[in-house]
Protein backbone atom coordinates (compact mmCIF):
# COMPACT_ATOMS: atom_id res chain seq x y z
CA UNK A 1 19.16 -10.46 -6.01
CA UNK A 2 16.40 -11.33 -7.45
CA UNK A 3 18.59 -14.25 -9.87
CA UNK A 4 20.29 -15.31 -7.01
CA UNK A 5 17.05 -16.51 -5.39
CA UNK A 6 15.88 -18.39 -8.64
CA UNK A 7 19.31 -19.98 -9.56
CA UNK A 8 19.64 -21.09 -5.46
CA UNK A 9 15.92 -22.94 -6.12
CA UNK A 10 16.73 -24.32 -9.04
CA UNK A 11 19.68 -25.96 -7.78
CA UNK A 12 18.62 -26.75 -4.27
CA UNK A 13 15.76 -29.13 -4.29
CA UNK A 14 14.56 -28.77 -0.62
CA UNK A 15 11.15 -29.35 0.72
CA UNK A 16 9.75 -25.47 0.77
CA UNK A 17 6.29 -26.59 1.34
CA UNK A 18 7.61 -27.61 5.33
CA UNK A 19 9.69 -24.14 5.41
CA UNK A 20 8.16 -20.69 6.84
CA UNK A 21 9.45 -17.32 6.80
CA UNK A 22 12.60 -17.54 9.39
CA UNK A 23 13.73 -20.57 6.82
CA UNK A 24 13.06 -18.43 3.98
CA UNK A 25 14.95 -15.46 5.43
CA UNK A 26 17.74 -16.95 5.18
CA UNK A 27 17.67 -18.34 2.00
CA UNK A 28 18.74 -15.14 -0.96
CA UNK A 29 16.22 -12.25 -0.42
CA UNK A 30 13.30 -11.70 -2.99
CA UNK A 31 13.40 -7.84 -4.17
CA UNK A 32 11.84 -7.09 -6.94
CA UNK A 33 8.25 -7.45 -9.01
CA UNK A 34 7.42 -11.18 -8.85
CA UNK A 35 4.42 -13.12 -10.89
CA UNK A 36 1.39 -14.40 -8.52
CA UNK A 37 -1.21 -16.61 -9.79
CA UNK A 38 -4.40 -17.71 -8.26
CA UNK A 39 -6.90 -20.12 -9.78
CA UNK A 40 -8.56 -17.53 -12.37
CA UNK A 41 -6.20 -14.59 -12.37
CA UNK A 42 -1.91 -13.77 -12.95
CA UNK A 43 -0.67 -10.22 -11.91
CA UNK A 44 2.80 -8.87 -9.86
CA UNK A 45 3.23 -8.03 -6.75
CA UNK A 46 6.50 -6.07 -5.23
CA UNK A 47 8.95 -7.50 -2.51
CA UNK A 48 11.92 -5.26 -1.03
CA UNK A 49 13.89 -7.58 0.81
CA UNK A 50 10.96 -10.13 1.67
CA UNK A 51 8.85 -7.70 3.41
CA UNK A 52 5.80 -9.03 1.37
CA UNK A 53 5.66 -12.65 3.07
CA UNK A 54 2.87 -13.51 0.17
CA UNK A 55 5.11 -13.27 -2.05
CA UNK A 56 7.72 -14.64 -0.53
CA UNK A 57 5.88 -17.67 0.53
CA UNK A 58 4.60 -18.12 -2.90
CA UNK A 59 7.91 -18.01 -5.14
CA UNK A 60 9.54 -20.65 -2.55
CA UNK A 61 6.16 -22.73 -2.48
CA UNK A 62 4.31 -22.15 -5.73
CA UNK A 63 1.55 -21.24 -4.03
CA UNK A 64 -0.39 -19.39 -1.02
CA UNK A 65 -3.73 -18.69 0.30
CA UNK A 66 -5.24 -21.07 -2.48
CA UNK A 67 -8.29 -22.17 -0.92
CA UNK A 68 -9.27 -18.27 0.46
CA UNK A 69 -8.34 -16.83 -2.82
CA UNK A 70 -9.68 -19.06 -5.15
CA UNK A 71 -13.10 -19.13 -3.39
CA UNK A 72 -12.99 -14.93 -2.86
CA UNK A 73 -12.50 -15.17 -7.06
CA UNK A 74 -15.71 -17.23 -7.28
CA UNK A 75 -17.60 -14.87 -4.76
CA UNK A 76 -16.49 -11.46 -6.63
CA UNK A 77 -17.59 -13.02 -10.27
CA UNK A 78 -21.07 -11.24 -9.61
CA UNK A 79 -20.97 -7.49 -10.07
CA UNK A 80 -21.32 -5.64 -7.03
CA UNK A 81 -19.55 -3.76 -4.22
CA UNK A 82 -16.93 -5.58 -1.97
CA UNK A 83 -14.79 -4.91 1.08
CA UNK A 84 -11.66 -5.98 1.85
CA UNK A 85 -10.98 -5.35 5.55
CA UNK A 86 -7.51 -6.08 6.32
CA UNK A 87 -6.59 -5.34 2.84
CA UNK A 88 -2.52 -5.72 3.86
CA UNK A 89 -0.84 -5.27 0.06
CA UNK A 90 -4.21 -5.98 -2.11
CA UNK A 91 -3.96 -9.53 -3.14
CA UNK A 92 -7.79 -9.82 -2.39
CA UNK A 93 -8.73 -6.19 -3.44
CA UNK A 94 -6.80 -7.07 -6.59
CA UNK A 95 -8.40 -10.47 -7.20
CA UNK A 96 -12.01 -8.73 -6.74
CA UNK A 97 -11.07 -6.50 -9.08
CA UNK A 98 -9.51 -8.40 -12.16
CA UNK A 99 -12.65 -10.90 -11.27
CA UNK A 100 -15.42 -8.45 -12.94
CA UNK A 101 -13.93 -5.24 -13.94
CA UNK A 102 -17.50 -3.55 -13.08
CA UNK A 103 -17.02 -4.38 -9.20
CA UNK A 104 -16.19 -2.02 -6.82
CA UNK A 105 -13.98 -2.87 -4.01
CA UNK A 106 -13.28 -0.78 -0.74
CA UNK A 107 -10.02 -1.49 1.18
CA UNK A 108 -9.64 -1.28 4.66
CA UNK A 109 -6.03 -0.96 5.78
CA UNK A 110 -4.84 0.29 9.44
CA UNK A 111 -0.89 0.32 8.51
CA UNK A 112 0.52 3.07 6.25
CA UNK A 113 3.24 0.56 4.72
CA UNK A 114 0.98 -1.94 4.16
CA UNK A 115 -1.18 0.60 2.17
CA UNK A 116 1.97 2.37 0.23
CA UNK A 117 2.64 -1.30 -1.37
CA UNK A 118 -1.20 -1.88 -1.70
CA UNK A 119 -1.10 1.14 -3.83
CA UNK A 120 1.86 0.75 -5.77
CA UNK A 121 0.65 -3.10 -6.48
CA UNK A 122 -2.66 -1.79 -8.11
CA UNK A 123 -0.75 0.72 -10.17
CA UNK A 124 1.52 -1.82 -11.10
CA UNK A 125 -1.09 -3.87 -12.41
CA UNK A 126 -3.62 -0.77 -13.57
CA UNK A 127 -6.36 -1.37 -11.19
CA UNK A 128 -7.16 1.44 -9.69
CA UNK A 129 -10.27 2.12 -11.52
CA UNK A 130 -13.55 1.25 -8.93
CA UNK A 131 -11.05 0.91 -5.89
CA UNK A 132 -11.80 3.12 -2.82
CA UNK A 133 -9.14 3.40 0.02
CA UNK A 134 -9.32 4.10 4.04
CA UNK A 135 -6.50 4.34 5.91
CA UNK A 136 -7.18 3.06 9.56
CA UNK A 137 -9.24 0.07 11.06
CA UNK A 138 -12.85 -1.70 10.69
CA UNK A 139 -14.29 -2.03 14.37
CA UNK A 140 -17.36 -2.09 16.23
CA UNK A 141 -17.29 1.93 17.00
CA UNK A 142 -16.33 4.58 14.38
CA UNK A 143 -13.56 6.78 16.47
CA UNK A 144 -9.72 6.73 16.75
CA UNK A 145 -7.65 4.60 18.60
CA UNK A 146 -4.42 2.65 18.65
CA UNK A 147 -2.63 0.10 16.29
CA UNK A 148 0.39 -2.02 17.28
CA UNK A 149 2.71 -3.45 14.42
CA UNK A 150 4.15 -6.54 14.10
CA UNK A 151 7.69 -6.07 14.38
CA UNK A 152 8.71 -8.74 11.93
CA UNK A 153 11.13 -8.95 9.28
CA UNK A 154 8.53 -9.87 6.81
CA UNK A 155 7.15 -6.57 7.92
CA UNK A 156 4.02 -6.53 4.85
CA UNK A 157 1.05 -8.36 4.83
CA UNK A 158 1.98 -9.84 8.32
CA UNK A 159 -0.20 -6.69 9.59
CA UNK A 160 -1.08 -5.99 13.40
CA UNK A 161 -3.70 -5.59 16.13
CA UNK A 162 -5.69 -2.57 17.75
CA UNK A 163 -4.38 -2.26 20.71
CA UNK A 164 -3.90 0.01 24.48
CA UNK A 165 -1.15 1.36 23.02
CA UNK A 166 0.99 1.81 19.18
CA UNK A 167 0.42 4.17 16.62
CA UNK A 168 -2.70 6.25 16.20
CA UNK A 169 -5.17 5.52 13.70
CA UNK A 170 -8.91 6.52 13.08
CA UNK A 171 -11.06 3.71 12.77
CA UNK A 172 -14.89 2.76 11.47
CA UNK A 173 -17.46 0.35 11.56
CA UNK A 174 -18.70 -0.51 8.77
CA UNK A 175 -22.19 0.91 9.09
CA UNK A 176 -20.41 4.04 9.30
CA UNK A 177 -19.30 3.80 5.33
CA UNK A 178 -20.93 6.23 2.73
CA UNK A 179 -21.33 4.59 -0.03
CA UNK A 180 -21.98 6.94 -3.28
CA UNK A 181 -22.68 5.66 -7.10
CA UNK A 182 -25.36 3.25 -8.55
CA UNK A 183 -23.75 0.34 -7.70
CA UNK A 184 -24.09 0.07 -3.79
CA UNK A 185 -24.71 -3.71 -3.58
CA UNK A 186 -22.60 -5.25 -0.50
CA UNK A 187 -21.98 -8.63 -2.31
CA UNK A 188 -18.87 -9.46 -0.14
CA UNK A 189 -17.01 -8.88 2.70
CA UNK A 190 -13.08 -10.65 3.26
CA UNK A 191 -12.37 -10.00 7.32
CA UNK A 192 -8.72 -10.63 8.04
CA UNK A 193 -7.76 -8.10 11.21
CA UNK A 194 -5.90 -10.31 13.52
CA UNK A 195 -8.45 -10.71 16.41
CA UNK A 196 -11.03 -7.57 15.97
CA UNK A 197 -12.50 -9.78 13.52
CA UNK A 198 -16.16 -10.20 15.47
CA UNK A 199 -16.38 -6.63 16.73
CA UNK A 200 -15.88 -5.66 12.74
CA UNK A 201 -19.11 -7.94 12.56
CA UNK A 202 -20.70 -5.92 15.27
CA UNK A 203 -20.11 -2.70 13.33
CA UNK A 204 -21.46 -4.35 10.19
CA UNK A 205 -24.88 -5.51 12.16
CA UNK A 206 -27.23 -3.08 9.71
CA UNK A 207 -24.93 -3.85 6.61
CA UNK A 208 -25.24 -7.39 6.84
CA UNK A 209 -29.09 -7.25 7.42
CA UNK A 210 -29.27 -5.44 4.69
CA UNK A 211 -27.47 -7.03 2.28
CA UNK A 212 -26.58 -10.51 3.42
CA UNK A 213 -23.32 -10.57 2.05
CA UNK A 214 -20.85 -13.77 1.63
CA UNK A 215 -18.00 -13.22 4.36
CA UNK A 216 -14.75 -14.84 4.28
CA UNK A 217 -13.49 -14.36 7.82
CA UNK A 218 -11.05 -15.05 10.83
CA UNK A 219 -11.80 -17.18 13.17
CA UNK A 220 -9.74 -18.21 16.45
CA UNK A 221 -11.01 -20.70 19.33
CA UNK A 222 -11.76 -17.51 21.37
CA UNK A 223 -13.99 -15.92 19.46
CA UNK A 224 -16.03 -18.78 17.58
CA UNK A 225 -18.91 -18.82 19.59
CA UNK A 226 -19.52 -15.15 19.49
CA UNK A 227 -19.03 -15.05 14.98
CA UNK A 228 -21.70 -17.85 15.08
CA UNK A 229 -23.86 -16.97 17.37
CA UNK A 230 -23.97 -13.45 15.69
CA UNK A 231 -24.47 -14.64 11.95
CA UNK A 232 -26.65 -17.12 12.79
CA UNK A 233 -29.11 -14.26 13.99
CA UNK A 234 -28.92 -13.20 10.25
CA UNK A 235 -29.45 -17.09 8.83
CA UNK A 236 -25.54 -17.64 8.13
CA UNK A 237 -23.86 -21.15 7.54
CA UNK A 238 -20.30 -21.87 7.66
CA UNK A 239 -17.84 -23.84 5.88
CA UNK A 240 -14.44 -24.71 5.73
CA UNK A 241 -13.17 -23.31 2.31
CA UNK A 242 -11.57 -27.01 1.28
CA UNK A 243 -15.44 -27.76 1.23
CA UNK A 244 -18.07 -25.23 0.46
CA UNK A 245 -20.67 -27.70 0.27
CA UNK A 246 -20.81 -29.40 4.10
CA UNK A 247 -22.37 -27.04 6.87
CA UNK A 248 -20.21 -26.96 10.07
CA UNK A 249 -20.63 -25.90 13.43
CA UNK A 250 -17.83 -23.61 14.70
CA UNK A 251 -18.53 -24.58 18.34
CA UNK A 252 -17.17 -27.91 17.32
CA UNK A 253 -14.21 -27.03 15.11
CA UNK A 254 -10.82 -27.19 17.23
CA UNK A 255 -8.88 -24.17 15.74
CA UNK A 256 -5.29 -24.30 16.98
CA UNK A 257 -4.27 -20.91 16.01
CA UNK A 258 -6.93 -19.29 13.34
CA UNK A 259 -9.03 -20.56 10.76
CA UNK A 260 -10.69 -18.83 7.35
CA UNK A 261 -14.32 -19.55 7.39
CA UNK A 262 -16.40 -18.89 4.72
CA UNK A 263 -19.91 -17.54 6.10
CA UNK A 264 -22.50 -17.94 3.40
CA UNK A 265 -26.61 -16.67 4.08
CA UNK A 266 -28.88 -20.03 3.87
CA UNK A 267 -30.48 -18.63 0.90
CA UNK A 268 -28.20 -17.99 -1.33
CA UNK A 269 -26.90 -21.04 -3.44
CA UNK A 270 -23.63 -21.84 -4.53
CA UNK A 271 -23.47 -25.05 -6.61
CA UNK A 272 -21.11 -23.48 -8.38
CA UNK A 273 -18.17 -23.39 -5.90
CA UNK A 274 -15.83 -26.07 -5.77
């Protein structure tokens, strides 16, 4: 299967970059271990039958996530503790690993599949040294409560949304998390849970005053004003990852379906970004 798939790209010069996952579905399926590269870092991921659209996208594209990953690689090069909320498969729990092998990263992940392949992907790539897992959802209330799936073909890493109604799953807030070992640093948070994303801030309010961690997060037009308004309290700039350099106001930023931001405290400096 796997052949098939490289022998029809090699022979079929189409424009991929313009295609998305219904396109690709119909193209030969990807099953197998595939190679992903970011900016800093190589390592494999598994697809059954494109159910990992990551990996998908990136074998027909040569490429995915660049800007999110890339900066999350400069952001876990200092030691410290991380949290991936929304951790799907692991490509950002894996990249904060491989980017300082003293870090610690703790993965949030509400979907059982999602976390089976997260798991196998760190064995597969010997990771899972410093990695902490929690099955279930990041919120603004510690608690149980429901989780509807995406019923998609390209079931992993496409995720879901608490919800009134779907499977049940316990959930935390992130002030909630015991932390044990010297190294309890919060350098970094990566929010990705489909809409929850600002009441995972409000369960983070004594974490992030504590720690002031760099948050790559979410965004949609309906809750922009809230994210800001909240981080601001806590001296927070944002950015578009494309440019890490230029403050922007996310009152003013037209998001027609959702938008990474990367939410950086005003003291902390980061000439070193791209």
């Amino acid at each position: 299967m796997t052949k098939e798939a490289y022998n029809f790209k090699k022979r079929n010069l189409l424009n991929y970059d313009e295609m998305g996952m219904i396109d690709f579905n119909k193209l030969p399926l990807l099953s197998g271990v595939y190679p992903f590269n970011t900016k800093f870092f190589s390592f494999d991921l598994i697809c059954i039958k494109n159910d990992d659209s990551s990996v998908v996208n990136f074998f027909w594209k040569g490429h995915h996530d660049t800007n999110s990953l890339d900066l999350w690689g400069e952001i876990t090069k200092d030691k410290g503790l991380y949290i991936d909320i929304g951790a799907h498969t692991g490509l950002y729990t894996i990249v904060g690993l491989l980017s300082n092998p003293e870090n610690v990263v703790i993965s949030i992940e509400p979907s059982f599949l999602n976390m089976g392949r997260l798991i196998s992907n760190l064995r597969l790539n010997g990771l899972f040294k410093n990695n902490s897992r929690f099955l279930g959802a990041a919120s603004k209330v510690s608690g149980q409560g429901f989780f509807k799936v995406h019923q998609d073909f390209s079931l992993m890493s496409k995720g879901g949304l608490l919800s009134d109604k779907g499977e049940r799953v316990d959930i935390i807030k992130l002030d909630d998390i015991q932390i044990n070992g010297q190294n309890k640093i919060i350098k970094g948070l990566k929010i990705d849970t489909e809409g929850e994303d600002y009441n995972v801030l409000l369960g983070a309010e004594n974490l992030i005053k504590a720690f002031k961690p760099q948050i790559i997060i979410e965004v949609r037009n309906e809750n922009k004003e809230k994210i800001e308004h909240f981080l601001k309290l806590f001296n927070y700039k944002f950015y578009l990852l494309e440019d890490t350099k230029t403050p922007i106001d996310l009152n003013e930023l037209d998001i027609s379906n959702v938008e990474n931001i990367y939410a950086k405290p005003d003291d902390i400096n980061n000439s070193n970004f791209k």
